[in-house]
Protein backbone atom coordinates (compact mmCIF):
# COMPACT_ATOMS: atom_id res chain seq x y z
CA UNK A 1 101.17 112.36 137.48
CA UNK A 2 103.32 109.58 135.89
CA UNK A 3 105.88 109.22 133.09
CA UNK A 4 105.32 106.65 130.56
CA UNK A 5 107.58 105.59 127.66
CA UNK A 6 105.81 104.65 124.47
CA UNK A 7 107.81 101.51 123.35
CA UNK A 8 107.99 100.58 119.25
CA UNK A 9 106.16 97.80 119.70
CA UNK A 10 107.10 94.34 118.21
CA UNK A 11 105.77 93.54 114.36
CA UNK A 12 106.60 90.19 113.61
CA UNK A 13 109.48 88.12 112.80
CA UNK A 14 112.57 89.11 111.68
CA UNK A 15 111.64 92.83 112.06
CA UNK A 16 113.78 94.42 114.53
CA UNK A 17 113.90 97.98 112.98
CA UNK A 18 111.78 100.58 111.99
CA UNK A 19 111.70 104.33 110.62
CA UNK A 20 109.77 107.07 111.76
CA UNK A 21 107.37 108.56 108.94
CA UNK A 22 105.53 111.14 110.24
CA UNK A 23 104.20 111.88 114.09
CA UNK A 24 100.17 112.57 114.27
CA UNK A 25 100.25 114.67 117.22
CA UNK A 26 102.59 116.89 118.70
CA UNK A 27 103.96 117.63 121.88
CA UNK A 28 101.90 118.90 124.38
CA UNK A 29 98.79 117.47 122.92
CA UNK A 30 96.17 114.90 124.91
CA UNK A 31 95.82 111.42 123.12
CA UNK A 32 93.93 108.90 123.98
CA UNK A 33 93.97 105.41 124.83
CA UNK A 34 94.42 103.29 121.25
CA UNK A 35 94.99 106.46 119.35
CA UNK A 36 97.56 106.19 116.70
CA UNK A 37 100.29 108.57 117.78
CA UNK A 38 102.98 107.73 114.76
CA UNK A 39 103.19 106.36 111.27
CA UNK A 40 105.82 104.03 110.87
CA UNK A 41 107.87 102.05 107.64
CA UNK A 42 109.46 98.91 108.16
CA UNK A 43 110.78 97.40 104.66
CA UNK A 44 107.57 95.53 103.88
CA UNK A 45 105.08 97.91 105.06
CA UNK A 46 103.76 101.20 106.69
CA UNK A 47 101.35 100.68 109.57
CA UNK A 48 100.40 103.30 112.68
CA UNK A 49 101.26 102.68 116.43
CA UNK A 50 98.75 103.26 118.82
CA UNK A 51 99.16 103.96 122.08
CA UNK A 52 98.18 101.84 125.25
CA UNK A 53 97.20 104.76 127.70
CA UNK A 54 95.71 108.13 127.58
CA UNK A 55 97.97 110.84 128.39
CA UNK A 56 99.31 114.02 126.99
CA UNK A 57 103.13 113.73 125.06
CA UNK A 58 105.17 115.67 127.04
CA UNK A 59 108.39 114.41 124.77
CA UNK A 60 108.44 112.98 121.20
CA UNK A 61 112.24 111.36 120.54
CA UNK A 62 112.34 110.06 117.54
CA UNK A 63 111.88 112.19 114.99
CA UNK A 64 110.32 112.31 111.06
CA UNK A 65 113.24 109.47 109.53
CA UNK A 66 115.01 108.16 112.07
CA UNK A 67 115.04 104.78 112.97
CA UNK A 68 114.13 103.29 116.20
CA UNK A 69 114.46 99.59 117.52
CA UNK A 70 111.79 96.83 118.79
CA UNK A 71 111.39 97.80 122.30
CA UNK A 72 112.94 101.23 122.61
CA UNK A 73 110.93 104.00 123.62
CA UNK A 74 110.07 106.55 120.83
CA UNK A 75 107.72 109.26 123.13
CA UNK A 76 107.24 110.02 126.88
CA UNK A 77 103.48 110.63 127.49
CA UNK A 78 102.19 111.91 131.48
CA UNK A 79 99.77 110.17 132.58
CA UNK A 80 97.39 110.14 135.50
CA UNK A 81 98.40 108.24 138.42
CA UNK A 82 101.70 106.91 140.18
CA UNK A 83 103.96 104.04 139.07
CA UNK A 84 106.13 102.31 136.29
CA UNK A 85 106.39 104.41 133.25
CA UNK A 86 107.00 101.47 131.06
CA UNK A 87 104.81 99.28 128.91
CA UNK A 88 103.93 96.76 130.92
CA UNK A 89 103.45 94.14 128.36
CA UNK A 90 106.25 95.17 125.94
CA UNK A 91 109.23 92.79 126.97
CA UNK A 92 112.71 93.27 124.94
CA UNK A 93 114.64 89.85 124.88
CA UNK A 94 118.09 91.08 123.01
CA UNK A 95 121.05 91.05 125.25
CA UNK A 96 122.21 94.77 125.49
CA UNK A 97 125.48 95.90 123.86
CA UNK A 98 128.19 97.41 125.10
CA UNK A 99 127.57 101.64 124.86
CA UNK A 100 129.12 102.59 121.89
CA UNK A 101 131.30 106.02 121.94
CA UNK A 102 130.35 109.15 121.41
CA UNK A 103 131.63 109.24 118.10
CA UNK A 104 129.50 106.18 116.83
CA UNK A 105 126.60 107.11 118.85
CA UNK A 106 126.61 110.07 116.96
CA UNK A 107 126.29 108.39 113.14
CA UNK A 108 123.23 106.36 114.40
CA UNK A 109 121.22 109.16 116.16
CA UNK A 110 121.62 111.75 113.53
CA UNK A 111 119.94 111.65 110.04
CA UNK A 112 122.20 108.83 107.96
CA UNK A 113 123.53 110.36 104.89
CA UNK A 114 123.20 107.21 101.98
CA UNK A 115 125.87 107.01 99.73
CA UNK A 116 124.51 106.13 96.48
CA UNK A 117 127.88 104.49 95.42
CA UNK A 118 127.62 101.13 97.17
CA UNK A 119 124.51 98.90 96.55
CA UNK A 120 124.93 95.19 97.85
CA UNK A 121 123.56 92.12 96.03
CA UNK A 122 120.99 89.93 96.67
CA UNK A 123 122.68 87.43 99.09
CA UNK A 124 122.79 89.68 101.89
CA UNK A 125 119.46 90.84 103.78
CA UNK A 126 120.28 94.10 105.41
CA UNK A 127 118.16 96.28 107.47
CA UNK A 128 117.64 99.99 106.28
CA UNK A 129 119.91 100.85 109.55
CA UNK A 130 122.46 98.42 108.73
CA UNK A 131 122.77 99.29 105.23
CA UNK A 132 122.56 102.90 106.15
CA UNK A 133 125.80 102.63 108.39
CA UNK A 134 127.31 100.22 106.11
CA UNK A 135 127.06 102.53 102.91
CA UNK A 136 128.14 105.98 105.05
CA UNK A 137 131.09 103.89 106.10
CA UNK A 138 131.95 103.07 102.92
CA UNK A 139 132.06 99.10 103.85
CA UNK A 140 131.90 96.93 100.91
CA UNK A 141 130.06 93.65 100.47
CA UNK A 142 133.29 91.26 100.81
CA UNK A 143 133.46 93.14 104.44
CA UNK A 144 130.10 92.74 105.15
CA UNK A 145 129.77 88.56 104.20
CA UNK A 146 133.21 88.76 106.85
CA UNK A 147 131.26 90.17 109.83
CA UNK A 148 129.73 87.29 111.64
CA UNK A 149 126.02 88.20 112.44
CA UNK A 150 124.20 87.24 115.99
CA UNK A 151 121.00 88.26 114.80
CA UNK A 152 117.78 86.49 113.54
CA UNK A 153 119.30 83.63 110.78
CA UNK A 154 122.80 84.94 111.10
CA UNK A 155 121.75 88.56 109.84
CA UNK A 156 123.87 91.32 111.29
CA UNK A 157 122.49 93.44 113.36
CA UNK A 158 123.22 97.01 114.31
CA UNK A 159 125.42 95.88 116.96
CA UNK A 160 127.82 93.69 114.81
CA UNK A 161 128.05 96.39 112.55
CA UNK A 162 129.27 99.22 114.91
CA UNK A 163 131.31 97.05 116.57
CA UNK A 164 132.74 96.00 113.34
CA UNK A 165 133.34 99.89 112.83
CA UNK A 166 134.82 100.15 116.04
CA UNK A 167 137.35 97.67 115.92
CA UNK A 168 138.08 98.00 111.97
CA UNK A 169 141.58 99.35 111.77
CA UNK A 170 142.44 95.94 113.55
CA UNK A 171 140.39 93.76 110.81
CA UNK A 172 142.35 91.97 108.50
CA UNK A 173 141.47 92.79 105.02
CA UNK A 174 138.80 90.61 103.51
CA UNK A 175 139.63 88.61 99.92
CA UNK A 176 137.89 90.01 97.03
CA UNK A 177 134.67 87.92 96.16
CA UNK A 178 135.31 85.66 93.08
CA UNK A 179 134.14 87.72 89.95
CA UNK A 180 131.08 85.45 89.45
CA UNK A 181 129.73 86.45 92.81
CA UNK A 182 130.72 90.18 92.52
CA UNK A 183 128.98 90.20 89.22
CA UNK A 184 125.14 90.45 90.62
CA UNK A 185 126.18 93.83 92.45
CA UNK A 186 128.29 94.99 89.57
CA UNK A 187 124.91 94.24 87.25
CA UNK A 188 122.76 96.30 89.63
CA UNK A 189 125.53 99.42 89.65
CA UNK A 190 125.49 98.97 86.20
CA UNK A 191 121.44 98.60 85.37
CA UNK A 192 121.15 102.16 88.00
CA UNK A 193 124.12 104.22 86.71
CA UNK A 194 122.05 105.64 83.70
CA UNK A 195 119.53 106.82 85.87
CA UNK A 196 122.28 109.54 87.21
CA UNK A 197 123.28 110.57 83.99
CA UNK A 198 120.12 111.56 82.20
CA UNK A 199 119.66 115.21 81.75
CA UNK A 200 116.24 116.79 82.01
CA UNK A 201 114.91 118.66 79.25
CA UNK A 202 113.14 121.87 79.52
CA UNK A 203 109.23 121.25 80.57
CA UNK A 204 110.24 118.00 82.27
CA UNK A 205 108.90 117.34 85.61
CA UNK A 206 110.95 115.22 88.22
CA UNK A 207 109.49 113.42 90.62
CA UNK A 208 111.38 111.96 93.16
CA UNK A 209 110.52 108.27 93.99
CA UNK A 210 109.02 108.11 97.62
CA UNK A 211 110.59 104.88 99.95
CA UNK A 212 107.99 102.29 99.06
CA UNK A 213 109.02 102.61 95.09
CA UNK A 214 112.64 103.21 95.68
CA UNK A 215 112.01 99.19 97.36
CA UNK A 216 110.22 98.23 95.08
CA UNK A 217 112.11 99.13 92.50
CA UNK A 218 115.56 97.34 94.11
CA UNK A 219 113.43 94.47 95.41
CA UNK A 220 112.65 94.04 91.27
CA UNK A 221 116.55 94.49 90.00
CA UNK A 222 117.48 91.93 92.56
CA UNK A 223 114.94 89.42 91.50
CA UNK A 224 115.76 89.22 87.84
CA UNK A 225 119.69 89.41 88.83
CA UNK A 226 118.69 86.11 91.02
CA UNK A 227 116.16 84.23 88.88
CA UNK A 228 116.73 83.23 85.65
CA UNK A 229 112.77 83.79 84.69
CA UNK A 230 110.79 81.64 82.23
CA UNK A 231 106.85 81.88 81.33
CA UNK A 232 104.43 79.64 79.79
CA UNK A 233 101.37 80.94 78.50
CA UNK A 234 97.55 79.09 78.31
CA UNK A 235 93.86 80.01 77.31
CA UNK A 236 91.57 78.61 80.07
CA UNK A 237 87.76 78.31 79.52
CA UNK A 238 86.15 80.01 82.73
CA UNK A 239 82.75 79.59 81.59
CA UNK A 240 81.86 77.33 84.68
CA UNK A 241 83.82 79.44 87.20
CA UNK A 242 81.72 82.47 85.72
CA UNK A 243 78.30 80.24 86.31
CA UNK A 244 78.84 79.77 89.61
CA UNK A 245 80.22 82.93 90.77
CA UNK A 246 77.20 84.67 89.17
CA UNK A 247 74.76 82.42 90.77
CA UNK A 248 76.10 82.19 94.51
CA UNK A 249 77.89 86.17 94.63
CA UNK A 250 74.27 87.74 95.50
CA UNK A 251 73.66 84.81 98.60
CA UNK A 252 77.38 84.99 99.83
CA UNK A 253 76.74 88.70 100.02
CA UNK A 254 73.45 88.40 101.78
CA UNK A 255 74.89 85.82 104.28
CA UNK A 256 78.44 86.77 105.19
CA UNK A 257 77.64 90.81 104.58
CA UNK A 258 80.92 90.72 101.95
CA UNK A 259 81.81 90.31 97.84
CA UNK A 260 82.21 87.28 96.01
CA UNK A 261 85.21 88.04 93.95
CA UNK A 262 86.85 85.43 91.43
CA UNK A 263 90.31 85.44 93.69
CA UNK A 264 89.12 82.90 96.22
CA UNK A 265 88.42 80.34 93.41
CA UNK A 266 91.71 81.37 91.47
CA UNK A 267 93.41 80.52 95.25
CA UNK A 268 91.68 77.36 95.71
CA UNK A 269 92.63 76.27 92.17
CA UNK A 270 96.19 77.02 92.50
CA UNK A 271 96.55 75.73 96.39
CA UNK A 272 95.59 72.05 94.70
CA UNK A 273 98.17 72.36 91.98
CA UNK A 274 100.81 73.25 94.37
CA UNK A 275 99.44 69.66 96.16
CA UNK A 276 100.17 68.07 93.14
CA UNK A 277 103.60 69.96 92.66
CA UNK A 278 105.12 70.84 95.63
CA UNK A 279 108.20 71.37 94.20
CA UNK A 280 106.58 74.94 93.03
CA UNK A 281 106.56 75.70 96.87
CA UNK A 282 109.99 75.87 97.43
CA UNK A 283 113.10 78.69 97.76
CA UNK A 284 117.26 78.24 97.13
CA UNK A 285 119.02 78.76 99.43
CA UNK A 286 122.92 78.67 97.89
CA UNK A 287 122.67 74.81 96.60
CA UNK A 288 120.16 73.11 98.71
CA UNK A 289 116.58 73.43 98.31
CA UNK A 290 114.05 74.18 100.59
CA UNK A 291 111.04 72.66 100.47
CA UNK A 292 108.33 74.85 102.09
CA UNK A 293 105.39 73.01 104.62
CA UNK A 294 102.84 75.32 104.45
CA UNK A 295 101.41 77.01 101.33
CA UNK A 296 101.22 81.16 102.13
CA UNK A 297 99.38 82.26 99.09
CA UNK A 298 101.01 86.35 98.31
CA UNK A 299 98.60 88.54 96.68
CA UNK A 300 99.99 91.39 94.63
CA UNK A 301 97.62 94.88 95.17
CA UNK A 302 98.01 97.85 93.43
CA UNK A 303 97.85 100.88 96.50
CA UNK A 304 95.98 104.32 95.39
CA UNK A 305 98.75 105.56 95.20
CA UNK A 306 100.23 104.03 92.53
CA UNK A 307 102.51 101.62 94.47
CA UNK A 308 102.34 97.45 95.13
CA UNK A 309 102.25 95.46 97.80
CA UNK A 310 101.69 91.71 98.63
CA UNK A 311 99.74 90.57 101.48
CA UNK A 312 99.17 87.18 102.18
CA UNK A 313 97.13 84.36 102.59
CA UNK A 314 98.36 81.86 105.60
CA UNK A 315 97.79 78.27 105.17
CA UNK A 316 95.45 79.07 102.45
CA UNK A 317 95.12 75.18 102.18
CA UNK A 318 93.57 75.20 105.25
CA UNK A 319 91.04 77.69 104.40
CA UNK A 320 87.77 76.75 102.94
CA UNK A 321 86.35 78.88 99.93
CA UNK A 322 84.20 81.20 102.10
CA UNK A 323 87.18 81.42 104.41
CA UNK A 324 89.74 82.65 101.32
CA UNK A 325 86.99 84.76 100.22
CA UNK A 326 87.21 86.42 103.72
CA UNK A 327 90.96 86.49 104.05
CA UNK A 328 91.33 88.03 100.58
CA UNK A 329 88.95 90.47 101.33
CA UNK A 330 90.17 91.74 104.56
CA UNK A 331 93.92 91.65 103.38
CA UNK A 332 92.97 93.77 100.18
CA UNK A 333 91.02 96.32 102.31
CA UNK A 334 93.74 96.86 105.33
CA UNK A 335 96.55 96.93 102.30
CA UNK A 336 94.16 100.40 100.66
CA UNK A 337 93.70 101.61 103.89
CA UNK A 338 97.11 101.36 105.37
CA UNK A 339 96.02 99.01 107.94
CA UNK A 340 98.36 96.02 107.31
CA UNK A 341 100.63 94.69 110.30
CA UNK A 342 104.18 93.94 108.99
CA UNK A 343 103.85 90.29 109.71
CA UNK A 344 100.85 90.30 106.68
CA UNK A 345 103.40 90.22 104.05
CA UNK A 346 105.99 88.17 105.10
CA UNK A 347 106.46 84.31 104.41
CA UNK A 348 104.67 84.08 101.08
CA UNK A 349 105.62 81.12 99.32
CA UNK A 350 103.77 81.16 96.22
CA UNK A 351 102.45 84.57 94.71
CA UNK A 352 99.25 85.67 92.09
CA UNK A 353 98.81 88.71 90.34
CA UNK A 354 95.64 89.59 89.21
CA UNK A 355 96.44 91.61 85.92
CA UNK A 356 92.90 91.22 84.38
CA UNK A 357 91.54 93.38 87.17
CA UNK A 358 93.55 96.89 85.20
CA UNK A 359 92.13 94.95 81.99
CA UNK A 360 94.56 93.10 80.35
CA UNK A 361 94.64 89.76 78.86
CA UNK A 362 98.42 88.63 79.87
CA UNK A 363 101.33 89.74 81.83
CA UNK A 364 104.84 88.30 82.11
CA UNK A 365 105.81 89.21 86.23
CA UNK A 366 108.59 89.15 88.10
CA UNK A 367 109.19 86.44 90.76
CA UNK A 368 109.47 87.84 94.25
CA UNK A 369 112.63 86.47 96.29
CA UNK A 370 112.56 83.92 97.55
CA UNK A 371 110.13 82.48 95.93
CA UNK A 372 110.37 80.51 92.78
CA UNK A 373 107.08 80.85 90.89
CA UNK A 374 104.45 83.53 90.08
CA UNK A 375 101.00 83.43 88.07
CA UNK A 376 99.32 86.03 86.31
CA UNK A 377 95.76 85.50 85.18
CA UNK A 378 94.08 87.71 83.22
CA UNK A 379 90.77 89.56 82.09
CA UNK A 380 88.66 87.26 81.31
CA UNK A 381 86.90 88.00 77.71
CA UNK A 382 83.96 86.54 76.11
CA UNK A 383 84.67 84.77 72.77
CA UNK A 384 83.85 82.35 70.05
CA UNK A 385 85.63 79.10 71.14
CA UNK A 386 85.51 75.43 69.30
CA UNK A 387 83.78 72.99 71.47
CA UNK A 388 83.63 69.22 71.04
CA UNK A 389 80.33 67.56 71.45
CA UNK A 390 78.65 64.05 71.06
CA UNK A 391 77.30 65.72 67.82
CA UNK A 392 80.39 67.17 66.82
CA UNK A 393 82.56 69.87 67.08
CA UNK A 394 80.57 73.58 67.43
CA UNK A 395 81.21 77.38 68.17
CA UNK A 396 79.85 78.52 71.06
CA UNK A 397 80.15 82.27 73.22
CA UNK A 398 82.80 81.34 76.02
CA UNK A 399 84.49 83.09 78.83
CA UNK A 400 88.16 82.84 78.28
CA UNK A 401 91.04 83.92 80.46
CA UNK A 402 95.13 84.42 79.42
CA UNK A 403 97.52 82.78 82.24
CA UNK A 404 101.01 83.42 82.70
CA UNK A 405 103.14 81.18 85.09
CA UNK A 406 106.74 82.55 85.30
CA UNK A 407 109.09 80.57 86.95
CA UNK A 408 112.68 80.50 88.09
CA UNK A 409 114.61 78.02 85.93
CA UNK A 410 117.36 77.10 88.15
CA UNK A 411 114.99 74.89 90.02
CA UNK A 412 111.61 74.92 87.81
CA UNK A 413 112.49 73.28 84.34
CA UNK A 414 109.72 73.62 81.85
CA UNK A 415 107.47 70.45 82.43
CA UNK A 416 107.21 71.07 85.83
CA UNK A 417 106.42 75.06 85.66
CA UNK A 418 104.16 73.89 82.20
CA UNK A 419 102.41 71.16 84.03
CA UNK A 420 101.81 73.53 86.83
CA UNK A 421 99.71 75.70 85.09
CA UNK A 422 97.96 73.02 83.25
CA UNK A 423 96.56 71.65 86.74
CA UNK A 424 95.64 75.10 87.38
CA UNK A 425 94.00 75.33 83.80
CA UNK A 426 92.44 72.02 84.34
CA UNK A 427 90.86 72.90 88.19
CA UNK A 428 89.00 75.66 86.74
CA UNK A 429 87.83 74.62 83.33
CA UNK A 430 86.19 71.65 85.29
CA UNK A 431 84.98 73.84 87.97
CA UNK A 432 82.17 71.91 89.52
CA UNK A 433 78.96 74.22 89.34
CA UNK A 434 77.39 72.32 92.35
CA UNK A 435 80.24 73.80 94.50
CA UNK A 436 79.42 75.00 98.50
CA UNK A 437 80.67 78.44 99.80
């Protein structure tokens, strides 16, 4: 019999972290090869780890909400057999640190208590570890922007930040951030203070929020702190789109074995007004501007259980309309199920939300960072509607559909975000009935 170490395995870029949810078997019990063994949560999503052998866990060492890093083992399984007890395709490329003491050791391996006294604006990404040590240690944000960061983009890792603990007696004190920087943290203090001092009355149930809403709900605070937000509004005539979804939904079904939903053609229409904008594809970063090369189409998706989360499409201008049909398809399945890899939902650059689909006719969202523009179409209702003719003008039964384009006005001023959503009007009101899929 042989040891092996079941490795967290990589999940994309930029993740280096995650936290343990729940384990699905227990020590002593046989697994097999590709079973998942472990739910895990990164910041973006939940997803299972399977496991690359069959064996029986003989150790489990991270337990229900700790956090483990890319690469380090998180189980020992026995296997049959003689030899390495290592994944053998799992390689870790970060340079090791020096062993912290026992002291430090101790505040990563046990349970992190979060203070809920220091939250940190939007100009800092921080891990769940990072902020977990940085909160417990009471560090502040004009500490934080001090420590130099040697991970992915500058970030600091969990490294920097215990050595930073470490050595901080001997750290000169940082200045205070000028108040116009301090003020986005102060604003998000301020805007979750109440929520501490409400009293529950007799009868009331609380429910705690679970971790996807608690991010959710700071990933939305930190966007409208960030992006001054302005929306246009316009009525779009889908009468053609309707036509030829009707006519080729039964055929597309037949031949590729999946649905025919409206999404792919709302995608299509909005990858060829980003074409003709492409200022709408771009983030801020400080003053400059960056102008994004590829078009990653997000795609907000209510989960059963209440909660939302944005896969998305890759190069969706490279995708035909039978290949965006697929993509959306597959994404919005794995996202119910559970089944999406972290890497699904990262590097969206342009986001729709379909909030016709719960029945409404209009919806003013909020832009995810860093993103700079978000649409949200609506149901799509028959009506009376004026149309002009060679005979004159008539009323006719038409499908109509609200859309909302909400855009951040430090870098989207009002004729571009307007004429935005007028291409996207335009696209599908002279959707071409003789399409292919």
């Amino acid at each position: 019999m042989a040891e092996y170490k079941l490795l967290l395995p990589s999940m994309g870029e930029g993740v280096m972290e995650a936290t343990i949810i729940t384990w699905l078997f227990n020590e002593g019990d046989n697994v097999k090869e590709d079973d998942s063994v472990v739910e895990i949560a990164t910041d973006k999503v939940d997803s299972d780890v399977p496991t690359p052998v069959s064996g029986k866990i003989v150790k489990i060492l991270k337990q229900k909400d700790e956090v483990a890093k890319v690469g380090e083992a998180i189980a020992i399984l026995e296997i049959e057999g003689e030899g390495g007890n290592t994944a053998p395709e799992e390689t870790v490329t970060e340079t090791p640190a020096a062993a912290p003491d026992a002291e430090t050791l101790k505040a990563i391996e046990e349970p992190l208590k979060v203070s809920a006294s220091t939250e940190f604006s939007g100009d800092l990404y921080l891990s769940p570890l990072v902020k977990s040590i940085a909160q417990q240690e009471n560090i502040s944000e004009a500490e934080l922007k001090s420590i130099k960061g040697s991970g992915l983009e500058g970030r600091i890792t969990k490294e920097d930040i215990l050595a930073y603990v470490k050595n901080r007696g001997n750290q000169p004190a940082p200045q205070a951030a000028p108040a116009q920087q301090a003020a986005p943290a102060a604003q998000f203090v301020a805007t979750s203070a109440p929520a501490s001092t409400i009293t529950a009355a007799a009868g009331d149930e609380i429910i705690p929020m679970d971790r996807m809403r608690k991010i959710i709900a700071e990933n939305m605070v930190k966007a409208k702190q960030i992006a001054p937000h302005v929306t246009s509004f316009i009525e779009t005539d889908v009468t053609n789109v309707v036509k030829w979804r009707n006519k080729n939904k039964s055929l597309f079904e037949k031949r590729e074995g999946e649905k025919l939903t409206f999404m792919p053609i709302f995608v299509r229409a909005v990858v060829k007004a980003i074409q003709d904008f492409p200022m709408i594809n771009v983030s801020v970063n400080g003053e400059n501007i960056i102008k994004k090369k590829n078009i990653n189409i997000g795609m907000a998706t209510a989960l059963p259980d209440g909660n939302l989360i944005v896969p998305v499409i890759k190069n969706a201008d490279q995708l035909s309309l039978s290949g965006l049909a697929k993509a959306i398809n597959d994404l919005a399945y794995r996202a119910r199920n559970k089944k999406l890899r972290p890497e699904d939902t990262q590097g969206a650059t342009y986001t729709i939300s379909n909030v016709g689909s719960f029945g409404n006719l209009m919806g003013t969202p909020i832009i995810p960072q860093p993103q700079v523009a978000i649409l949200a179409i609506g149901a799509i209702v028959k009506k009376p509607a004026v149309l002009e003719t060679p005979d004159g003008d008539m009323i006719a039964i038409r499908n109509l559909m609200f859309m909302s384009h909400s855009y951040d006005h430090r870098v989207v001023d009002g004729s571009l975000g307007g004429m935005m959503l007028k291409h996207v009007h335009d696209y599908l009101e002279n959707w071409d009935l003789n399409t292919e899929i």
